[in-house]
Protein backbone atom coordinates (compact mmCIF):
# COMPACT_ATOMS: atom_id res chain seq x y z
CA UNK A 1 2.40 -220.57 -153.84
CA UNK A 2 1.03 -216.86 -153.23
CA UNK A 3 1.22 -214.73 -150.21
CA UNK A 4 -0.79 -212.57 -148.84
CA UNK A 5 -0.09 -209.53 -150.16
CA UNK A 6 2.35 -207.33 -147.24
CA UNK A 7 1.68 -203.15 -147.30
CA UNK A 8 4.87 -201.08 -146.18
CA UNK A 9 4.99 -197.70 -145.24
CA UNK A 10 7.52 -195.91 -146.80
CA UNK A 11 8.46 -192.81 -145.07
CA UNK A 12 11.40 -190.30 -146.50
CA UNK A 13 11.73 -186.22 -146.81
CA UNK A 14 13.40 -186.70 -150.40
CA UNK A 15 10.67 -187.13 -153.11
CA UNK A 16 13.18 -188.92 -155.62
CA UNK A 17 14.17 -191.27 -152.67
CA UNK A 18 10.34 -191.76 -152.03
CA UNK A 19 9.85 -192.42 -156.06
CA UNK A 20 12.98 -194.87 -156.31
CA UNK A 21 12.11 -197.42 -153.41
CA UNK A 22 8.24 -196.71 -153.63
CA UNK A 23 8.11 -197.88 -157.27
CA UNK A 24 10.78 -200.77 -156.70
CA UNK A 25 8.57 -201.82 -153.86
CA UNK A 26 5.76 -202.03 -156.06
CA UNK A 27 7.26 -204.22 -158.04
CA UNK A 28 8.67 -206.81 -155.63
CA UNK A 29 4.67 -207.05 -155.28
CA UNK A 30 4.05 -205.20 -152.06
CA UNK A 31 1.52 -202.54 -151.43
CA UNK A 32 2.71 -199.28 -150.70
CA UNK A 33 1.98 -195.82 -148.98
CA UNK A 34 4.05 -192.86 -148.32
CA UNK A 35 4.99 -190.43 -146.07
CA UNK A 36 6.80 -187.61 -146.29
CA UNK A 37 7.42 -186.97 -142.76
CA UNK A 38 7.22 -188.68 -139.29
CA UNK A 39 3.93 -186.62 -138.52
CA UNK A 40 2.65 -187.38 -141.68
CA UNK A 41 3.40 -191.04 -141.18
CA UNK A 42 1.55 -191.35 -138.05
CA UNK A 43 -1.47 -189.86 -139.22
CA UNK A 44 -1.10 -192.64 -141.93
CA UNK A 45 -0.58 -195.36 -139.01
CA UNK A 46 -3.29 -194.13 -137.08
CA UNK A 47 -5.65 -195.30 -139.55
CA UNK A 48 -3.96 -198.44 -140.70
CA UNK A 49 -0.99 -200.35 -139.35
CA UNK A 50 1.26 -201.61 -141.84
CA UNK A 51 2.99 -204.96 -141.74
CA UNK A 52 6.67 -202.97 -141.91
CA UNK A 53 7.42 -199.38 -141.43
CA UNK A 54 10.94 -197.87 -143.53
CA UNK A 55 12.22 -194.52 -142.49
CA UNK A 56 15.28 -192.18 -143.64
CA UNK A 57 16.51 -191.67 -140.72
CA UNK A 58 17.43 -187.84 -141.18
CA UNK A 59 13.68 -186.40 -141.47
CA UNK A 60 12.34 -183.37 -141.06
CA UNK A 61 10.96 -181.59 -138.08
CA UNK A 62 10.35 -184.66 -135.96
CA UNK A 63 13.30 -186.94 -136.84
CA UNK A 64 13.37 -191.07 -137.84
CA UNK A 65 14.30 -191.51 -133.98
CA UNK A 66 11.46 -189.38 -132.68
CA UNK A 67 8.72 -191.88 -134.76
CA UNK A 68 10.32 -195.00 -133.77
CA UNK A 69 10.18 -194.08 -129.86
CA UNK A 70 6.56 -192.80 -130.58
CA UNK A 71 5.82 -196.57 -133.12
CA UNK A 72 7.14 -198.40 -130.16
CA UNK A 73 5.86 -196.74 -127.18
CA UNK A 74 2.64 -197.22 -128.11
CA UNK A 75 0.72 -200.78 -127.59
CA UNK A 76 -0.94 -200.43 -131.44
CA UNK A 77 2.15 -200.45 -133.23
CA UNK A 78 4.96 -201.37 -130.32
CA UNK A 79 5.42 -204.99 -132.70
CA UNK A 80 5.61 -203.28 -135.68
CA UNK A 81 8.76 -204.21 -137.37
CA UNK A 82 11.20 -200.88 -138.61
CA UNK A 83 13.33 -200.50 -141.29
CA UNK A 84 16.05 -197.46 -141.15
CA UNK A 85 16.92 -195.63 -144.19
CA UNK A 86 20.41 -193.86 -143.98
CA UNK A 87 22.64 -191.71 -146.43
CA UNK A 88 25.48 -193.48 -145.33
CA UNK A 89 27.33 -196.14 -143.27
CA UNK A 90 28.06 -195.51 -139.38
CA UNK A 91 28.60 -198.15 -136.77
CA UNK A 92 27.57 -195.77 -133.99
CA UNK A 93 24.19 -194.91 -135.52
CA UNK A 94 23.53 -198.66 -136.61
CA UNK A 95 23.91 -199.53 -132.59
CA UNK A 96 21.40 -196.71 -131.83
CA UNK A 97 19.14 -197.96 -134.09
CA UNK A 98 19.43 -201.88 -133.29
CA UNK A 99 18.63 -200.11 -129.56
CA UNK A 100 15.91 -198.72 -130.72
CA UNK A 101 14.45 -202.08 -131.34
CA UNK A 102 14.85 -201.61 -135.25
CA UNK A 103 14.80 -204.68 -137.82
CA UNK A 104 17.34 -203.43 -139.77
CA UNK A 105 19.95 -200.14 -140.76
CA UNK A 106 20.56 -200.02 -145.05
CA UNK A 107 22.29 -197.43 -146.55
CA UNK A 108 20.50 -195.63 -149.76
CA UNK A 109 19.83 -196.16 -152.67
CA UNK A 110 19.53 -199.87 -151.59
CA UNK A 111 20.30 -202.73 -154.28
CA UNK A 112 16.69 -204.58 -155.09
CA UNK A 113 18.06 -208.28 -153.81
CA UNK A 114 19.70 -207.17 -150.09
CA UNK A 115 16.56 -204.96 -149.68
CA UNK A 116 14.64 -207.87 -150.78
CA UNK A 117 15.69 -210.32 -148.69
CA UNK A 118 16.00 -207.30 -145.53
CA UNK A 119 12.16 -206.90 -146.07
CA UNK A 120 11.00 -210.84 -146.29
CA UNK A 121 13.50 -211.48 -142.73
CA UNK A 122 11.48 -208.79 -141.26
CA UNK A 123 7.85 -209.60 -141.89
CA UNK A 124 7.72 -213.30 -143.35
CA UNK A 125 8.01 -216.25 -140.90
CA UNK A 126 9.35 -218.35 -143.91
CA UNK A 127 11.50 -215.68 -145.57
CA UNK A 128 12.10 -216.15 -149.22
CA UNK A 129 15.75 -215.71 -150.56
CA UNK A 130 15.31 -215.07 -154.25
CA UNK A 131 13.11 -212.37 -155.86
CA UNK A 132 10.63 -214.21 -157.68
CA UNK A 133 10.04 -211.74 -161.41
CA UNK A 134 6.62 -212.17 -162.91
CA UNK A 135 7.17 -212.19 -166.40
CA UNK A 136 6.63 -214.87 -169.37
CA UNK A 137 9.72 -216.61 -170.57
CA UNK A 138 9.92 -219.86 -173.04
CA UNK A 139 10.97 -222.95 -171.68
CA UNK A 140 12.23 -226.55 -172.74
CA UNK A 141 11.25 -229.35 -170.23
CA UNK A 142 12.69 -232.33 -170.69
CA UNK A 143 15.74 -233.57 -172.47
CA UNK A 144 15.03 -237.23 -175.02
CA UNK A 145 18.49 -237.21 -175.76
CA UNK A 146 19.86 -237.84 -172.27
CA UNK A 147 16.43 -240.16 -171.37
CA UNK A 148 14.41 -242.12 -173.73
CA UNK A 149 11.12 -241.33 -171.19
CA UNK A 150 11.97 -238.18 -171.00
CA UNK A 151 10.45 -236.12 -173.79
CA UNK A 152 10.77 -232.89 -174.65
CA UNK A 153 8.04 -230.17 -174.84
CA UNK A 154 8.01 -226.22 -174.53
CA UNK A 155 6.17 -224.94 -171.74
CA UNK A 156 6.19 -221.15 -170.14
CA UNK A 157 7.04 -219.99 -166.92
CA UNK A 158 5.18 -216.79 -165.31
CA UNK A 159 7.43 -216.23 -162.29
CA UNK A 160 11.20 -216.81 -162.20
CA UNK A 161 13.80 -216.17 -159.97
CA UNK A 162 17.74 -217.23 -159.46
CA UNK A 163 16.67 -219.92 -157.49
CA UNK A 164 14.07 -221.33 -159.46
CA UNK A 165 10.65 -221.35 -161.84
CA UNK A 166 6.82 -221.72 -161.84
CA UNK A 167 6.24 -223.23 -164.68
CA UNK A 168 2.57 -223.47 -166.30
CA UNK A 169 1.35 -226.45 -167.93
CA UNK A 170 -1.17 -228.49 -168.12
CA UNK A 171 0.93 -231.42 -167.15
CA UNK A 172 2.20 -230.57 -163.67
CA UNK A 173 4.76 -233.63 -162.57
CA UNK A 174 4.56 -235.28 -159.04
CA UNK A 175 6.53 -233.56 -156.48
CA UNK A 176 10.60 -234.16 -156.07
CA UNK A 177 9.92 -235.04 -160.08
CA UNK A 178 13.55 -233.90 -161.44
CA UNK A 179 13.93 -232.42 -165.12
CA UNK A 180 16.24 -230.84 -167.45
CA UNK A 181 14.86 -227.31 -168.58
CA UNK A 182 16.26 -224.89 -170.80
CA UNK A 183 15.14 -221.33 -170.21
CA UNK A 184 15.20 -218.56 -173.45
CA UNK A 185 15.89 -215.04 -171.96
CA UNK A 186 16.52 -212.35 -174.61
CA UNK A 187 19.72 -214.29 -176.77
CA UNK A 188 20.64 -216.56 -173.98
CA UNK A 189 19.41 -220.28 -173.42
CA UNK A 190 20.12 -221.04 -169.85
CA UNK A 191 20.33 -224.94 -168.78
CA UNK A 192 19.43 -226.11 -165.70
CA UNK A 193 18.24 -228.90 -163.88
CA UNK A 194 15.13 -228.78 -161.68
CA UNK A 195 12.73 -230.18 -159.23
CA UNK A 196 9.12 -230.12 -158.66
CA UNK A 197 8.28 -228.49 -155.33
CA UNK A 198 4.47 -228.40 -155.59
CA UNK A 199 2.15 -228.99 -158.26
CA UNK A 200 -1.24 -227.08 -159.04
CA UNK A 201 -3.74 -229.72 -161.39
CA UNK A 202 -6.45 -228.36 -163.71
CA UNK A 203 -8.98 -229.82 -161.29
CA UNK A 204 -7.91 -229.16 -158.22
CA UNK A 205 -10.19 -226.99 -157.57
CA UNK A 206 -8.70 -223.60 -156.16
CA UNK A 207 -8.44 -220.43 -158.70
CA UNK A 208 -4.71 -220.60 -159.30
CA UNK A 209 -3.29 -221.67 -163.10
CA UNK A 210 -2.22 -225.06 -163.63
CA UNK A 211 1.67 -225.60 -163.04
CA UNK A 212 4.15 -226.32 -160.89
CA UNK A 213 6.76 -224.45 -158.88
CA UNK A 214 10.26 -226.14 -159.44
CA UNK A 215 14.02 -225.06 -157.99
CA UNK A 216 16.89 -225.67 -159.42
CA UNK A 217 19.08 -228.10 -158.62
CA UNK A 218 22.14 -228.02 -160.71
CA UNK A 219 22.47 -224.25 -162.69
CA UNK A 220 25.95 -222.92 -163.20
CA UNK A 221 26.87 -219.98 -161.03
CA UNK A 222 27.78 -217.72 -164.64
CA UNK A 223 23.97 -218.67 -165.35
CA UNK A 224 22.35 -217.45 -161.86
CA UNK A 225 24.51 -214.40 -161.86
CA UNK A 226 22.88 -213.86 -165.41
CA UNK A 227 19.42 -214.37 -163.85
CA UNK A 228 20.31 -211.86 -160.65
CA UNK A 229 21.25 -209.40 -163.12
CA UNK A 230 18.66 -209.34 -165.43
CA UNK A 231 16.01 -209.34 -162.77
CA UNK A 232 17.71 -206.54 -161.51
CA UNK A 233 17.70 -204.77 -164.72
CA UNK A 234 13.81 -205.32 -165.43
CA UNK A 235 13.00 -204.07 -161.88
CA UNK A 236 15.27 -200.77 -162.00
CA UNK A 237 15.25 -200.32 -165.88
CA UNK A 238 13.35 -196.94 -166.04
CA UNK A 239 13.97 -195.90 -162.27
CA UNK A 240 16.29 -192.63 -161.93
CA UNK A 241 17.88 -191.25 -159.44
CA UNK A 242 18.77 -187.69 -160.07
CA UNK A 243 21.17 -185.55 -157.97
């Protein structure tokens, strides 16, 4: 099912830093804008509040702590959930910042899945676990040779994720409908076992693609690491970070 689309501001004096979680924000499907600074980030805010605000916490001329005592003293953007960007661990710092009212303290560069799931606690009231990857993979639903009924056909997903698939076809199944699938990424053939969670008709009348969105119910855990990895891999694959 789609979301609306969230917009973070991402705010942090180190223009690599800005590039490397900007872009890999962009492609966990949020909208963002940047800041450079704390003054240029509340020009950005006074204009349009964001549904999540992440700072470095080291910025310059007015520092991370200066903008989230000016975010929260102000009735606009008091609610507005906070994100702190550090350069390293420090318990003391991580209590000033839980003071400060903040969401959350991660150290950078953050790894796409813990940043993820930091971001969806922090703005979603249903917060998703997995990062769903829009992409096109070939899949085999259905397995005749452990069911007579159940027949095999090859289908495509458009979104996938560790925990699960949407799969279109024109031949959604009812929900809590359980089937064998076997997913083709790059040499691999993954095998899993999954069940429908919702299913989208041809004529049901709203403007999303025919499918259905299944999870999987019985993957191995060598097989999920796989799909953590590569999903990690096609959202960091051209992303640098230089010195």
């Amino acid at each position: 099912m789609n979301r609306k689309t969230r917009t973070i501001l991402l705010v942090d004096g180190s223009a690599t830093m800005r590039y490397y979680h900007g872009i890999l924000l962009k492609r966990l499907e949020y909208a963002v804008l940047t800041a450079s600074s704390a003054e240029e980030a509340l020009q950005i805010v006074d204009h349009t509040v964001p549904s999540l605000v992440i700072t470095e916490s080291a910025l310059p001329v007015m520092s991370g702590t200066e903008l989230i005592r000016t975010l929260k003293g102000s009735d606009r953007t008091r609610d507005l959930p906070v994100v702190v960007l550090a350069g390293g661990e420090d318990t003391r710092i991580r209590e000033r910042w839980k003071d400060l009212g903040c969401a959350a303290y991660l150290v950078k560069p953050v790894e796409p899945h813990f940043f993820y799931q930091t971001i969806q606690a922090a703005i979603e009231p249903v917060p998703r676990e997995h990062i769903r990857l829009s992409m096109p993979l070939k899949v085999v639903v259905g397995d005749e040779r452990t069911s007579p009924h159940s027949a095999e056909r090859t289908e495509y997903a458009t979104t996938i994720s560790e925990g699960g698939l949407y799969l279109r076809t024109l031949y959604p199944q009812p929900k809590n409908t359980s089937t064998p699938v076997r997913i083709f990424i790059k040499d691999r053939m993954i095998k899993a076992k999954a069940a429908v969670l919702y299913s989208t008709a041809m004529d049901s009348g709203d403007f999303h693609e025919p499918g259905m969105g299944m999870k999987f119910t019985e993957i191995s855990e060598d097989d999920q690491n796989y799909l953590r990895h590569f999903i990690e891999e096609r959202l960091t694959f051209d992303i640098t970070i230089g010195p």
